[in-house]
N, C-alpha and C. Protein backbone atom coordinates (compact mmCIF):
# COMPACT_ATOMS: atom_id res chain seq x y z
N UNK A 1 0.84 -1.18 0.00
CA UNK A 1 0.00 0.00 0.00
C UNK A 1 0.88 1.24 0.00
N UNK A 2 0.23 2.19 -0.56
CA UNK A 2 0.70 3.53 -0.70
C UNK A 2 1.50 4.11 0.54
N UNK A 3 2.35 4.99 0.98
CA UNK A 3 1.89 5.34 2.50
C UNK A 3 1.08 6.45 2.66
N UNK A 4 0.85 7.22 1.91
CA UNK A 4 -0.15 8.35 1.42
C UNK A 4 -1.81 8.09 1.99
N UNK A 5 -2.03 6.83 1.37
CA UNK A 5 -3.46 6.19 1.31
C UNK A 5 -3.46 5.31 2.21
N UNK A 6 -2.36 4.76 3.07
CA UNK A 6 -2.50 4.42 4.51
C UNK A 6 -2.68 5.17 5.46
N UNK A 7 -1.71 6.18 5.40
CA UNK A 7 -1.82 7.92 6.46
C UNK A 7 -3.11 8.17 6.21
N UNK A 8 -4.00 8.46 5.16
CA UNK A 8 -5.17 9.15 4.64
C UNK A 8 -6.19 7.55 5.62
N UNK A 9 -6.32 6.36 5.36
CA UNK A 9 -7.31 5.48 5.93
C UNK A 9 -7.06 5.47 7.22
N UNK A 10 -6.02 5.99 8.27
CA UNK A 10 -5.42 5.56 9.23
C UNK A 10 -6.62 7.19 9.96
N UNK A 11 -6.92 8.31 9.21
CA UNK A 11 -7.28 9.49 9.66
C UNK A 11 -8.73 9.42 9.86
N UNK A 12 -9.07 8.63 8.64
CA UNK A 12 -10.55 8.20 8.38
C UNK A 12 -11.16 7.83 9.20
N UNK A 13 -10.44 6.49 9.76
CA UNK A 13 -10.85 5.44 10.56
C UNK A 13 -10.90 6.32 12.25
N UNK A 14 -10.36 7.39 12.36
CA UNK A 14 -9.67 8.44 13.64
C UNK A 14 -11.08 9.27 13.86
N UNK A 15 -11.31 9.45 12.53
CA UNK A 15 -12.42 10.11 12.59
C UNK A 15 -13.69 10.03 12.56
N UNK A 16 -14.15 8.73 12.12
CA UNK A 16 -15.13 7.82 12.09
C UNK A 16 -15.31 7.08 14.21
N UNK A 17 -13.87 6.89 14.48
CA UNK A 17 -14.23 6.75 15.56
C UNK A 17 -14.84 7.80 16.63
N UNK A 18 -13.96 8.84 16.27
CA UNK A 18 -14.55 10.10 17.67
C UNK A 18 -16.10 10.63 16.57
N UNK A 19 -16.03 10.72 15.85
CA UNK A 19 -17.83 10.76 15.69
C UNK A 19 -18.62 9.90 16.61
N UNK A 20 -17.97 8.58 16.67
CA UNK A 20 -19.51 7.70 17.36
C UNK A 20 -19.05 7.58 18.27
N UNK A 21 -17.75 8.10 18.92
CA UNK A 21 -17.34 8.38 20.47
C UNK A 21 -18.30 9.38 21.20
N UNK A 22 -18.50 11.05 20.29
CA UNK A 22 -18.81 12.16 20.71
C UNK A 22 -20.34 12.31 20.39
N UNK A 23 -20.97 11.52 19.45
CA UNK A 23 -21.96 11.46 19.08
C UNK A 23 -23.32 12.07 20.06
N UNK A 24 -23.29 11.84 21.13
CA UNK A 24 -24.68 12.53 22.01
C UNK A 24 -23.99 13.85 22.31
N UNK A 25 -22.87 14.62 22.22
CA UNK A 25 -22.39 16.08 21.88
C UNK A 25 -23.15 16.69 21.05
N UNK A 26 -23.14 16.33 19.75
CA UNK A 26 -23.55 16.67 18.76
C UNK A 26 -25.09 16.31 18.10
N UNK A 27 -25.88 15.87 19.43
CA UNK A 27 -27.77 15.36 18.89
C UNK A 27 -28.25 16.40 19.23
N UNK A 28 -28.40 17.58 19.75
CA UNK A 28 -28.81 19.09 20.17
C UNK A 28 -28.63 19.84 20.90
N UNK A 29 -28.80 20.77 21.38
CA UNK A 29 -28.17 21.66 22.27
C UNK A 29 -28.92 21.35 23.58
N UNK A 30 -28.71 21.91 24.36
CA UNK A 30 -29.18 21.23 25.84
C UNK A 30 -30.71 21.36 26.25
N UNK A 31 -30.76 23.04 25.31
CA UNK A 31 -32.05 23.23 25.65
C UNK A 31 -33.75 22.25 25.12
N UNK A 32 -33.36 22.41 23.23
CA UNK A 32 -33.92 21.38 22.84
C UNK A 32 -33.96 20.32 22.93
N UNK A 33 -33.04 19.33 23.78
CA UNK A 33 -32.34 18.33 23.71
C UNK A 33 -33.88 18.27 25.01
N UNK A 34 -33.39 18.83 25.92
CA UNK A 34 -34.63 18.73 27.39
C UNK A 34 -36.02 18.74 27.08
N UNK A 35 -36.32 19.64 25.69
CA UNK A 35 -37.77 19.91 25.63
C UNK A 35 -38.27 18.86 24.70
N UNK A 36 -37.52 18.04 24.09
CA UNK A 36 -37.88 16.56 23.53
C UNK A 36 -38.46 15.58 24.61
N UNK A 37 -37.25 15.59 25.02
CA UNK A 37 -37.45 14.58 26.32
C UNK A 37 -38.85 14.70 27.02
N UNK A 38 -38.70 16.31 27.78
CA UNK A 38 -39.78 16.27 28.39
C UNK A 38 -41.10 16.14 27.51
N UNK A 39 -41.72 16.29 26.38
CA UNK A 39 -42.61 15.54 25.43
C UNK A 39 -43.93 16.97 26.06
N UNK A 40 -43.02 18.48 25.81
CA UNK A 40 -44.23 19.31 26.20
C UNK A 40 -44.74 19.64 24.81
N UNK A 41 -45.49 20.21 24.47
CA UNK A 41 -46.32 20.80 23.13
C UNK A 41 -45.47 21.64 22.21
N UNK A 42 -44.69 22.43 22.94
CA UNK A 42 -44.07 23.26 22.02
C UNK A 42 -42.62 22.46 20.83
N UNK A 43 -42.19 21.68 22.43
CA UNK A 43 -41.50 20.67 21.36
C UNK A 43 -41.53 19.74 20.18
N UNK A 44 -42.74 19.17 20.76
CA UNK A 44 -43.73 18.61 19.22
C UNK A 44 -44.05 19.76 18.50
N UNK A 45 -44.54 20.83 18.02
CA UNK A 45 -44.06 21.57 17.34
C UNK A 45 -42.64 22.04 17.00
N UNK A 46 -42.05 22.31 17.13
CA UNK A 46 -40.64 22.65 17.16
C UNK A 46 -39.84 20.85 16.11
N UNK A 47 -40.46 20.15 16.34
CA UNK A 47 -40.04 18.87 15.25
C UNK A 47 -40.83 18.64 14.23
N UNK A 48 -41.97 18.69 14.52
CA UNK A 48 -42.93 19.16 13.67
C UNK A 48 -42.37 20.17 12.27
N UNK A 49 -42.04 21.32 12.94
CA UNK A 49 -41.33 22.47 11.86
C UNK A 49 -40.15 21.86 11.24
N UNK A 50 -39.26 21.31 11.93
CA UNK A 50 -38.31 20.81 11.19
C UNK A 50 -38.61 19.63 10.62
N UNK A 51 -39.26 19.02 10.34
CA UNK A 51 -39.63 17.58 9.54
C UNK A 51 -40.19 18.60 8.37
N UNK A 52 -40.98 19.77 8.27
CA UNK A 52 -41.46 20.24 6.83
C UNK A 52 -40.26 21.21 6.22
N UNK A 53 -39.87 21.46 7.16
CA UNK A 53 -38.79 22.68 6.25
C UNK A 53 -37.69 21.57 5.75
N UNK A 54 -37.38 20.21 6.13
CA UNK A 54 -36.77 19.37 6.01
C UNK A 54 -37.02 18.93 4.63
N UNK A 55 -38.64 18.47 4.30
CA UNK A 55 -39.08 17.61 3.43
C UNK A 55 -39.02 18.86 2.47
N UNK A 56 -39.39 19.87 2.61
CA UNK A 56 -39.65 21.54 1.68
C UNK A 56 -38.34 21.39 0.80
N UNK A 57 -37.37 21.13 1.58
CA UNK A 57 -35.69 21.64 1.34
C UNK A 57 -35.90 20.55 0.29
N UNK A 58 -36.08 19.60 0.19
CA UNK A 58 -35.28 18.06 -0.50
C UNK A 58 -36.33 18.43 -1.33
N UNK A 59 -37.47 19.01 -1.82
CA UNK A 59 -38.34 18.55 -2.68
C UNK A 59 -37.92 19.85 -3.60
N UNK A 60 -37.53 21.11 -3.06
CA UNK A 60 -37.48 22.28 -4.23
C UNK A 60 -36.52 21.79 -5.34
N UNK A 61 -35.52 20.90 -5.83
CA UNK A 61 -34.54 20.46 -6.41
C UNK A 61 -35.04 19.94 -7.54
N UNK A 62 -36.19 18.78 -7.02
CA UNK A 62 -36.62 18.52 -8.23
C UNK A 62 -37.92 18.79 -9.02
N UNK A 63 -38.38 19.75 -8.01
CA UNK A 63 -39.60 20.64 -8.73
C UNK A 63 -39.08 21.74 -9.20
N UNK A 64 -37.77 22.50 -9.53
CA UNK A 64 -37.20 23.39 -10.01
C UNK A 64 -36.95 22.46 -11.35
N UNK A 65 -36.53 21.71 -11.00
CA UNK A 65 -35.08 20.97 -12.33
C UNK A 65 -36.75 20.16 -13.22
N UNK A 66 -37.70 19.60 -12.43
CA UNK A 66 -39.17 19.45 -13.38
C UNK A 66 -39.89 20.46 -14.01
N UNK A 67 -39.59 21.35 -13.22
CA UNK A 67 -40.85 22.73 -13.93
C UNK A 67 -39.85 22.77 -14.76
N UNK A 68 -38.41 23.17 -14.87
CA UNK A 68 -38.07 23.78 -16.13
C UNK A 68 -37.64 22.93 -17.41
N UNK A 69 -37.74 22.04 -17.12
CA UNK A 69 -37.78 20.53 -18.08
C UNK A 69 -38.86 20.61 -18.54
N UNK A 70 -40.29 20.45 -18.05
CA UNK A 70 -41.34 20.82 -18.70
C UNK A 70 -41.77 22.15 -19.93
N UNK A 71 -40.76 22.86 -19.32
CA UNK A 71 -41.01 24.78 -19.85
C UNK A 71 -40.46 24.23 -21.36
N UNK A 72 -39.14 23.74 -20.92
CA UNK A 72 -38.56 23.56 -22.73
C UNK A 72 -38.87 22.84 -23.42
N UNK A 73 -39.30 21.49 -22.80
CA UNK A 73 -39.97 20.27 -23.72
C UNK A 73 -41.04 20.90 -24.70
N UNK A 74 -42.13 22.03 -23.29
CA UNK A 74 -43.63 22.44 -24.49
C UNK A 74 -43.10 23.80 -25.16
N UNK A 75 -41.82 24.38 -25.21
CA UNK A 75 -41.19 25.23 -26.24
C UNK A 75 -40.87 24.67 -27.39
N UNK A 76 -40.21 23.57 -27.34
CA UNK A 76 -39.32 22.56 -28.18
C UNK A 76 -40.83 22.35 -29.48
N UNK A 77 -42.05 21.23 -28.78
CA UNK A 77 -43.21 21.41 -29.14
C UNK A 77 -43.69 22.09 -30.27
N UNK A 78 -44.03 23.14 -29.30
CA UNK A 78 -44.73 24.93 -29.94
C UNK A 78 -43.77 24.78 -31.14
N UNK A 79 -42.76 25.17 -31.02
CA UNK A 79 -41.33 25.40 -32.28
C UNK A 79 -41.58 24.60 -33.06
N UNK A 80 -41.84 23.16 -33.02
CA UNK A 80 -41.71 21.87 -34.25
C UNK A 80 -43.14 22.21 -35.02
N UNK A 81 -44.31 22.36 -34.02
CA UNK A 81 -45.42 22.72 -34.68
C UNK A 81 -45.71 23.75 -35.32
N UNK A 82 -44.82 24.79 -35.14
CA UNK A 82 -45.35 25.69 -35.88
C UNK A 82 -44.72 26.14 -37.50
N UNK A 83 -43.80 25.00 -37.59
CA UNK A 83 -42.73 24.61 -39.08
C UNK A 83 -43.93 24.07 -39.84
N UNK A 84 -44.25 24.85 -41.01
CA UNK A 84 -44.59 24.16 -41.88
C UNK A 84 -44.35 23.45 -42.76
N UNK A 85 -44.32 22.26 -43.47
CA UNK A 85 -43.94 21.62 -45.08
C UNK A 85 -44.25 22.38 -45.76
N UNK A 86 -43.89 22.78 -46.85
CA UNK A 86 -44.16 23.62 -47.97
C UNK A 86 -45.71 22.31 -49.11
N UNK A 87 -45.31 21.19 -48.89
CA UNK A 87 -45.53 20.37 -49.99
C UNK A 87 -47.05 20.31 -49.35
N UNK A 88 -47.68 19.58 -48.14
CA UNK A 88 -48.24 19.59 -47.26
C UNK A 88 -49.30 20.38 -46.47
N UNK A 89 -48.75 21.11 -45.96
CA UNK A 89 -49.14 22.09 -45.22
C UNK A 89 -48.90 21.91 -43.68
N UNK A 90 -47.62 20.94 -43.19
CA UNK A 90 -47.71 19.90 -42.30
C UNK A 90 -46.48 20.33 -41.56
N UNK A 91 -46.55 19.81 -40.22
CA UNK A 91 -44.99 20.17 -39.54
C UNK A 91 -43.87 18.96 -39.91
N UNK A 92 -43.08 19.70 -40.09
CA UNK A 92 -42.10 18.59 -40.84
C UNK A 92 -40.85 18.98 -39.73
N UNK A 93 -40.69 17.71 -38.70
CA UNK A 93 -39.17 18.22 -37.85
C UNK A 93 -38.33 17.68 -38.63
N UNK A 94 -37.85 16.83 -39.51
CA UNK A 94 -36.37 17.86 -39.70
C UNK A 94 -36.32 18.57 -40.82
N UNK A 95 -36.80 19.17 -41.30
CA UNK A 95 -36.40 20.81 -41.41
C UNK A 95 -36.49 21.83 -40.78
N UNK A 96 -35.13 22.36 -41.66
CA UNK A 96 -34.58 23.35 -40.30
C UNK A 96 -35.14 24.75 -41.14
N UNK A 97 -35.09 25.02 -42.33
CA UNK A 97 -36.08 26.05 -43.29
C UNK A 97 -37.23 25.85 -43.33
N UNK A 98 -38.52 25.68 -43.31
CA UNK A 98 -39.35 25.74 -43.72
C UNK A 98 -39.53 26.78 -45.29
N UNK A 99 -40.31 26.03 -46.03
CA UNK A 99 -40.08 26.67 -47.41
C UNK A 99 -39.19 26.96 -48.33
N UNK A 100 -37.81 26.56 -47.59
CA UNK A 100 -37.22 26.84 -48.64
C UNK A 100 -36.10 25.55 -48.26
N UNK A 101 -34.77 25.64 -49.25
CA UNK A 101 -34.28 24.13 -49.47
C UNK A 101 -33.35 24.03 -48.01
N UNK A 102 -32.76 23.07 -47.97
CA UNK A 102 -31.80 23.03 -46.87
C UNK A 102 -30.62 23.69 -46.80
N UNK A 103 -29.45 24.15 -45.66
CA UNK A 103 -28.74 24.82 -46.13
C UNK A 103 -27.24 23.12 -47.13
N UNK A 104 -26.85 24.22 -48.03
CA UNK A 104 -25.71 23.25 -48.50
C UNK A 104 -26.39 22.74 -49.72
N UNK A 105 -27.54 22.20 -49.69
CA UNK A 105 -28.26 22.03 -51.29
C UNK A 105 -29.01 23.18 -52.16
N UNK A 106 -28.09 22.76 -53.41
CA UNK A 106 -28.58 23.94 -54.30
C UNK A 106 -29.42 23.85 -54.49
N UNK A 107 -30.25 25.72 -55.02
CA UNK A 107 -31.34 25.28 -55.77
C UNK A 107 -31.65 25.65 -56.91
N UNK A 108 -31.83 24.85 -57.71
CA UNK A 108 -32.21 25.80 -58.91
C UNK A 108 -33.35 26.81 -59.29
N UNK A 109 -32.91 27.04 -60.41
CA UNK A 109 -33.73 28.50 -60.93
C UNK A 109 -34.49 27.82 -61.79
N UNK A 110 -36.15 28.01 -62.03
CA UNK A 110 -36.70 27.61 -63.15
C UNK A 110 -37.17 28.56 -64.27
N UNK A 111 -36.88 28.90 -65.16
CA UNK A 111 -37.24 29.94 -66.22
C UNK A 111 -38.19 29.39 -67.14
């Protein structure tokens, strides 16, 4: 083994331990910590609030990243439908002109 990536697992493992050494340090502060316990009203509220601002937090991510996935899909839509075929009268996706030829192919002139 490395000694790099032994030093580095040797810190891990250091630190993984005093987490679940110190662990009831770090479950709340003394005050909330008491008003759980004691099981008065305000505390059930007070978890209450944090279980929705909790679930609020985790859900805006993918109702942001859905609404705007939705916005471009029915842009994308609107845009294809509103291309007409010349031949038709029809939406034709892949063309990128409507009415007239593609770019790179000539066209001729008819006299």
């Amino acid at each position: 083994m490395h000694p790099k990536f032994r030093q580095s697992l040797w810190l891990t493992a250091l630190l993984v331990v005093l987490v679940l050494v110190f662990q009831s340090v770090a479950t709340a502060c003394p005050t909330c910590k008491e008003g759980l316990v004691a099981g008065d009203h305000d505390s059930a509220n007070l978890v209450r609030g944090y279980f929705w601002s909790i679930i609020f937090m985790m859900s805006m991510p993918f109702l942001i990243l859905g609404g705007l996935s939705t916005y471009f899909y029915l842009l994308v839509r609107r845009a294809r439908a509103g291309q007409v075929h010349p031949g038709n009268g029809r939406a034709h996706p892949g063309q990128a002109y409507p009415g007239r030829a593609h770019p790179g192919k000539a066209q001729l002139a008819v006299t």
